[in-house]
Protein backbone atom coordinates (compact mmCIF):
# COMPACT_ATOMS: atom_id res chain seq x y z
CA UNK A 1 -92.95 70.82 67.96
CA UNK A 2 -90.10 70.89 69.86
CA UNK A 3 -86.49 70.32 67.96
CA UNK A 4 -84.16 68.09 69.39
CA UNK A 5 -80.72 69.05 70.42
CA UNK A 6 -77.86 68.91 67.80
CA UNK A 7 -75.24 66.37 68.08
CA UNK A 8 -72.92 69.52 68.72
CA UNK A 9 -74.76 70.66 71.63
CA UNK A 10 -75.52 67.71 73.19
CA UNK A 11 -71.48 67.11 73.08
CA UNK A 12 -70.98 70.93 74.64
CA UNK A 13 -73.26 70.15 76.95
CA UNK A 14 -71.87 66.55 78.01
CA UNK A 15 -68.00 68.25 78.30
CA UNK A 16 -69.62 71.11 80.62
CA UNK A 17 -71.21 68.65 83.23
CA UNK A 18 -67.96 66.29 82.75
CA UNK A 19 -66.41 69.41 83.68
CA UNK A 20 -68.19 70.42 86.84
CA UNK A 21 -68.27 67.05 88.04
CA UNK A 22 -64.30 66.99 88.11
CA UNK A 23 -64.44 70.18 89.73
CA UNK A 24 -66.67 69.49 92.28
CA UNK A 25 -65.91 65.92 93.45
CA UNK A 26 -62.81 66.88 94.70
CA UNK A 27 -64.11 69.98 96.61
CA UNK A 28 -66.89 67.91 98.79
CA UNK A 29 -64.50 65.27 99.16
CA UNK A 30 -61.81 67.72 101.04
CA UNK A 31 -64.91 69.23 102.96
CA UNK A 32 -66.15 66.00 103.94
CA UNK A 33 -62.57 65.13 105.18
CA UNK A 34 -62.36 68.51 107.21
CA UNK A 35 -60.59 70.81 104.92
CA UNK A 36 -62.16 74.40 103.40
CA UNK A 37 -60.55 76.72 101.08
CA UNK A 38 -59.13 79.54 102.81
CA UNK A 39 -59.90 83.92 101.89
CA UNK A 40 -56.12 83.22 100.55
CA UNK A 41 -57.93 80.20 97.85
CA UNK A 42 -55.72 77.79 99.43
CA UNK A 43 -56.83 74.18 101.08
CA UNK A 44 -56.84 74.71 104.67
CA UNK A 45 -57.65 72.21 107.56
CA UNK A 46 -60.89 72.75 109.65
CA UNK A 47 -61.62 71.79 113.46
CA UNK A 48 -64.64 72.35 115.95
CA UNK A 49 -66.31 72.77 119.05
CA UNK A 50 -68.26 70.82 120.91
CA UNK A 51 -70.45 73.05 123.55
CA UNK A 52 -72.65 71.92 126.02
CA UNK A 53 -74.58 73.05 129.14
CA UNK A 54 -76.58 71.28 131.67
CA UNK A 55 -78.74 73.95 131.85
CA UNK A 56 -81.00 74.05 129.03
CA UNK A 57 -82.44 77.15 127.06
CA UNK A 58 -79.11 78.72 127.23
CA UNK A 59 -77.74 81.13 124.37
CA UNK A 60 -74.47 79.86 122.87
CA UNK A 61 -72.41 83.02 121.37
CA UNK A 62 -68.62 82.14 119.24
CA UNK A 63 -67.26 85.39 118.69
CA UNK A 64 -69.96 87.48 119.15
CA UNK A 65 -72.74 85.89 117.19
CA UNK A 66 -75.56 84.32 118.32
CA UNK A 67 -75.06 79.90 117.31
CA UNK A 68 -77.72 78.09 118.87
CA UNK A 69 -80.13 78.41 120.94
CA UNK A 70 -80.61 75.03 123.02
CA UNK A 71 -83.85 73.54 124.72
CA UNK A 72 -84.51 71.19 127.42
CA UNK A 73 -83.96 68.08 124.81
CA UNK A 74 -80.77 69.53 122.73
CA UNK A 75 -78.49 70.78 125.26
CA UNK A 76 -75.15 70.28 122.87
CA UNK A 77 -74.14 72.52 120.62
CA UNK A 78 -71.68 71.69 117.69
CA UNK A 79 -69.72 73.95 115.22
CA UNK A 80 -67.80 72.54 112.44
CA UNK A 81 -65.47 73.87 109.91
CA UNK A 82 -63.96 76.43 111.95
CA UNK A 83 -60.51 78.01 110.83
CA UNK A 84 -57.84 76.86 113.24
CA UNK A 85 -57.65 79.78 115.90
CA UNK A 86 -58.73 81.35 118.84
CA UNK A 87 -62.43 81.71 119.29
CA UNK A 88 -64.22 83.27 122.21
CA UNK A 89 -67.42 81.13 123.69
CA UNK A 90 -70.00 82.69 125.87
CA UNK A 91 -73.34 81.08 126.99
CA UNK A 92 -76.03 82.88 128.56
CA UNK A 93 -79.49 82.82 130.34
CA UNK A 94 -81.51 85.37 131.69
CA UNK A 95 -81.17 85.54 135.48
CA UNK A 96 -77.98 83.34 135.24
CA UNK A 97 -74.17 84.26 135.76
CA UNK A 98 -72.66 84.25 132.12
CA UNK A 99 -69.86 81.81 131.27
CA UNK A 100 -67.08 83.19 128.82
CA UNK A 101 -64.03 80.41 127.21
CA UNK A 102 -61.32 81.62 125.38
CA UNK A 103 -60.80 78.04 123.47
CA UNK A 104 -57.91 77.41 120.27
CA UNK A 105 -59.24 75.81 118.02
CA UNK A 106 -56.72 73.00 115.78
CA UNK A 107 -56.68 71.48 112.67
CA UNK A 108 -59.04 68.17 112.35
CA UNK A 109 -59.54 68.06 115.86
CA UNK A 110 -62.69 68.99 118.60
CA UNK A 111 -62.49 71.25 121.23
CA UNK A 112 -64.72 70.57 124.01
CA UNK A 113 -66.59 73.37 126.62
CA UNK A 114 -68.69 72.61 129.48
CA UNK A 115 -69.97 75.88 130.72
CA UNK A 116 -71.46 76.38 134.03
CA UNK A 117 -74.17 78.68 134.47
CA UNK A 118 -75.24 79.89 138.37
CA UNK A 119 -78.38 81.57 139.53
CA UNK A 120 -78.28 84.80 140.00
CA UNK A 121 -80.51 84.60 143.29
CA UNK A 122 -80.24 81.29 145.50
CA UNK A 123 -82.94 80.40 146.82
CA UNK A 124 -82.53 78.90 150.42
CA UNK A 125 -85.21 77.12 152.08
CA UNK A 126 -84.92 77.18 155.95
CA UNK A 127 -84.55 73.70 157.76
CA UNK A 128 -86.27 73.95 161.25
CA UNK A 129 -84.77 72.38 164.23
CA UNK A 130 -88.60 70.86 165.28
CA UNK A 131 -91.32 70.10 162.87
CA UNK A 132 -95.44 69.90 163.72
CA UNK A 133 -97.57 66.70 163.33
CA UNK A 134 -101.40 67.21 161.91
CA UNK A 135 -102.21 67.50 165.75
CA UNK A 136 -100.00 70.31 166.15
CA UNK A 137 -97.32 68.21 168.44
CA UNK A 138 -93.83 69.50 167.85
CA UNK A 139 -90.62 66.95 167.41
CA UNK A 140 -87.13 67.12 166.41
CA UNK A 141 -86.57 67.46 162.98
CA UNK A 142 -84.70 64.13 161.72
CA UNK A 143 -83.68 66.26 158.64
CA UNK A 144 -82.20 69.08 160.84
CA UNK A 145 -80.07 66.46 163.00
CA UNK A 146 -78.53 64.62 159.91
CA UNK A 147 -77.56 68.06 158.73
CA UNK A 148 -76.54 69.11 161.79
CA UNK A 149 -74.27 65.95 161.82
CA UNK A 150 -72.99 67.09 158.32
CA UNK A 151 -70.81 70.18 159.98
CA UNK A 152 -69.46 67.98 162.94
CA UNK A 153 -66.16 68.42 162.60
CA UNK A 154 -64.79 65.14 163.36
CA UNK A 155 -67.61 63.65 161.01
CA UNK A 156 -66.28 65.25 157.92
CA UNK A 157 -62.78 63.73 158.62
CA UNK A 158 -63.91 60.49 159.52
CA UNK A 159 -65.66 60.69 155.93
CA UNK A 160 -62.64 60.07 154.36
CA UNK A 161 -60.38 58.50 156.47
CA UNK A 162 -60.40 56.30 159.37
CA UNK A 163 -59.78 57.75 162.84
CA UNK A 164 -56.29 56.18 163.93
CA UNK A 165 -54.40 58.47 160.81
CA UNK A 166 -56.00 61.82 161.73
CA UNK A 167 -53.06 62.51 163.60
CA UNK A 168 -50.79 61.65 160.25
CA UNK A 169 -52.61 61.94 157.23
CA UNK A 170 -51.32 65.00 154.73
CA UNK A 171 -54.03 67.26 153.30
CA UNK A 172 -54.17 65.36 150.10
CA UNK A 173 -55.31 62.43 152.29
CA UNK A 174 -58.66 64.66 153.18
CA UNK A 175 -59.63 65.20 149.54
CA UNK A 176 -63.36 64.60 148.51
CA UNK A 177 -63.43 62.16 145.22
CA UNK A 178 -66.00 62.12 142.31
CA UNK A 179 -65.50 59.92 139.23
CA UNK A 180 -61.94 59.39 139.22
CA UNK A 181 -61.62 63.32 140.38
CA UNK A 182 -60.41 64.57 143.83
CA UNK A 183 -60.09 67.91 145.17
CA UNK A 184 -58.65 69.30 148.30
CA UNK A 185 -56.72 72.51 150.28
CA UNK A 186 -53.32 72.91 151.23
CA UNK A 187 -53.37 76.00 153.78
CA UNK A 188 -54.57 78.94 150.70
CA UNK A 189 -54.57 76.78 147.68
CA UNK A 190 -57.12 74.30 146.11
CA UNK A 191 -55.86 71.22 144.19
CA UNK A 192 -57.40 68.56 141.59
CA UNK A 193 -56.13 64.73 140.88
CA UNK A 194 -57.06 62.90 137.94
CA UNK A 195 -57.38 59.41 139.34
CA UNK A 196 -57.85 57.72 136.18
CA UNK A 197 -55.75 56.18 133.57
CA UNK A 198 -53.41 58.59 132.23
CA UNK A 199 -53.96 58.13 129.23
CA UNK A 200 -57.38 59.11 129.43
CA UNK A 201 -56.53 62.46 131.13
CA UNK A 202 -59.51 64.77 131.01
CA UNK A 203 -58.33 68.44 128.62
CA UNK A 204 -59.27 70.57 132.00
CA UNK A 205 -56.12 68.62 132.83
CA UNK A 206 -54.08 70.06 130.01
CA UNK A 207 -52.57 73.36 129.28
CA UNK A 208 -54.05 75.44 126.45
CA UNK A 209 -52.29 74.32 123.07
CA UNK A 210 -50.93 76.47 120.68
CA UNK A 211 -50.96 76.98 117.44
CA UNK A 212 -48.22 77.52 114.90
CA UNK A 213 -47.88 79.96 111.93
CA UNK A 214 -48.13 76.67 110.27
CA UNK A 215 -51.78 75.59 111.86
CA UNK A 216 -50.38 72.86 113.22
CA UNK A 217 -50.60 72.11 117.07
CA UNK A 218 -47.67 72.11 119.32
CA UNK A 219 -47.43 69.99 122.29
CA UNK A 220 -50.06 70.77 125.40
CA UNK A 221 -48.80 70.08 128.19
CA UNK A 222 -51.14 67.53 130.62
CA UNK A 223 -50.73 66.63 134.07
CA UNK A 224 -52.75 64.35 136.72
CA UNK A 225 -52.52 66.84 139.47
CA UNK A 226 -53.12 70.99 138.73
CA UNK A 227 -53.57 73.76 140.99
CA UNK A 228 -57.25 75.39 140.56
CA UNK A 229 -57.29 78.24 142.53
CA UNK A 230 -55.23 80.35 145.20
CA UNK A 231 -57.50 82.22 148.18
CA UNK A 232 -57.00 83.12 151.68
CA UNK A 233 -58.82 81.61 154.62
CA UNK A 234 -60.06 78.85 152.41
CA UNK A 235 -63.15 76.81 154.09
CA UNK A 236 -65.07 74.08 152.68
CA UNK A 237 -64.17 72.59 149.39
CA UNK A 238 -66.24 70.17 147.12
CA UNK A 239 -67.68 69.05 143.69
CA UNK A 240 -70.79 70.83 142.67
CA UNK A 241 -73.74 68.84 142.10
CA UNK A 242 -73.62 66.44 139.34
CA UNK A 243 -70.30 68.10 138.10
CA UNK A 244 -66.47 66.51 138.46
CA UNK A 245 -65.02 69.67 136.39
CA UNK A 246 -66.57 72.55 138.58
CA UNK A 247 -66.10 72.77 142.39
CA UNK A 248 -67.92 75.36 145.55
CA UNK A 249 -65.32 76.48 148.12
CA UNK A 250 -65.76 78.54 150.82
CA UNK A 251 -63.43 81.43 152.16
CA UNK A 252 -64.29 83.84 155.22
CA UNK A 253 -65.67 86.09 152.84
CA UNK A 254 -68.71 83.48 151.29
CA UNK A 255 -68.87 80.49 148.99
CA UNK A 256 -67.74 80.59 145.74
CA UNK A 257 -68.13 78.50 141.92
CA UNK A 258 -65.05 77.57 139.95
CA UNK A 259 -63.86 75.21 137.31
CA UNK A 260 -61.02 72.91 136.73
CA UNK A 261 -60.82 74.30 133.30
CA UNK A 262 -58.41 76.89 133.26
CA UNK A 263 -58.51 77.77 129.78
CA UNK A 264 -58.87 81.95 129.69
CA UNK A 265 -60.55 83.22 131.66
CA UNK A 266 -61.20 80.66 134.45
CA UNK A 267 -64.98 81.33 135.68
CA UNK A 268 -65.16 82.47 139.31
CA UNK A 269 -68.92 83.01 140.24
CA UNK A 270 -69.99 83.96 144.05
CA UNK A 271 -72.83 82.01 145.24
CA UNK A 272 -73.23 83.45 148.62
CA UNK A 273 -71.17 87.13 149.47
CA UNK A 274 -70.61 87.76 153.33
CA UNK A 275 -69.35 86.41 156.05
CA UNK A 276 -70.04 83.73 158.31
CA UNK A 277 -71.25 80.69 155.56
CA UNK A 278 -70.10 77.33 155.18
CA UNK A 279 -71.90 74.77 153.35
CA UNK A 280 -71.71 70.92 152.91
CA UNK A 281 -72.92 68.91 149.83
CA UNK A 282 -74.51 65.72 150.71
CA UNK A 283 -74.25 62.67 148.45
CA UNK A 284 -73.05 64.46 145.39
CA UNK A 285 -76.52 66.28 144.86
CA UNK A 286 -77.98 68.38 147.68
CA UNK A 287 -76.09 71.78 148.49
CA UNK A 288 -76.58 72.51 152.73
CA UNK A 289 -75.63 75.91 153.99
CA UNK A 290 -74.77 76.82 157.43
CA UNK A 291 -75.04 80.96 158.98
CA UNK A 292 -75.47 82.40 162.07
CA UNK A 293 -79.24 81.84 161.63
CA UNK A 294 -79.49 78.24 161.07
CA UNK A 295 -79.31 75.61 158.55
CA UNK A 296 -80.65 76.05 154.68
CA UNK A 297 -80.82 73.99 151.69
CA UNK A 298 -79.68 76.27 148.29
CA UNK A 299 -81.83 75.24 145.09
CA UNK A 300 -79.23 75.09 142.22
């Protein structure tokens, strides 16, 4: 037969859990409200990142270790209660150029990445000037003219501007736009514009913020127009495929991947080394390369 307890435990017991529970509440409330205790024991605010890749089955490292793993139908990775700091992201996929951030993170606040990730080996399928029937008659390749028509000089400025302010119109007036983003070259520098309202200023916009022996954030610094990148000979410039944050650009040297986030280190990948390529993107999807050989279309 089992003995009940005494009154005297059952009151020890009853102050314990009163005693816990006054302990704890207060601890998941701060956690749920985005604060942690720190190695010091004192309450310190939390952040996060937010990291995600259009290109699934990547490997998502912060600071060395291995976070996530993503698939085809999670392509987001997010990390919470991080100590406001400086964290280093890298994603990676086999046969793919690596993408590295150096992001800050800041108190009760989400940092966003949007890595890019380039094949290591394009793959360039050959468009042929004349194409075969099933009776083995030869015409002209539609496909091969329309590209064709894609390098014509005077095409590619009348894509942008009407042909009575060629004579007039400054560099700017040339750039290529993509949702409320436009990019364009001024002799060896590439520029960005944030179209948009300003108060809605995309952070590849903004300078890297900074944090203070506090942990609080000082002021970052955004603007609607930035400088990307500075190269010689610059060619071609445009938005990669399905991207308003990461551009192609061409130099006399080959065609090359870069982002308007300039957070260390800005990501610089070459697509296509040597000289003698140039390269058109046609309605925001499909990547067209031109060499001494002939016209291609790159698989990215």
């Amino acid at each position: 037969m089992i003995e009940p307890l005494s009154r005297t435990k059952r009151f020890i017991y009853l102050v314990v859990f009163i005693i816990l529970f006054l302990i704890l509440i207060p601890v998941v409330v701060l956690y749920s409200t985005g604060y942690t205790i720190s190695s010091n024991f004192t309450l310190e605010k939390t952040g996060g990142v937010y990291v995600y890749s259009t290109e699934p089955n990547v490997s998502i490292f912060i600071n060395g270790k291995l976070e996530r793993q993503t698939n085809s139908f999670q392509k987001g990775f997010f990390a919470s209660d991080l100590t406001p700091k400086q964290y280093v992201i890298k994603v990676q996929k086999d046969k793919f150029s690596d993408w590295n951030k150096t992001i800050i993170v800041l108190p009760q606040q989400v940092s966003e990445a949007y890595p890019f990730l380039i094949p290591n080996q394009v793959d360039m399928a050959t468009i042929t000037p004349r194409i075969a029937d099933s009776s083995g008659v030869t015409t002209t390749n539609p496909v091969y003219t329309a590209i064709a028509t894609l390098f014509d000089p005077l095409k590619i400025v009348t894509t942008h501007i009407s042909t009575s302010t060629i004579a007039t119109t400054s560099p700017e007036a040339l750039a290529v736009p993509h949702q409320k983003v436009k990019v364009w070259k001024e002799k060896d520098s590439i520029f960005a514009e944030w179209t948009g309202d300003p108060s809605d200023t995309p952070f590849y916009f903004c300078s890297q913020p900074v944090l203070l022996k506090t942990g609080d954030q000082a002021t970052s610094t955004c603007s609607t127009k930035i400088l990307v990148y500075k190269a010689a000979n610059l060619g071609t410039v445009d938005f990669y495929p399905g991207r308003n944050d990461v551009i192609l650009f061409g130099t006399k040297d080959g065609i090359y991947v870069t982002e308007l986030d300039m957070r260390p280190n800005q990501n610089i990948v070459t697509l296509l080394s040597g000289q003698g390529y140039d390269f058109r993107v046609s309605d925001g999807e499909q990547v067209f390369i031109k060499t001494s050989k002939g016209y291609f279309q790159a698989s990215l």
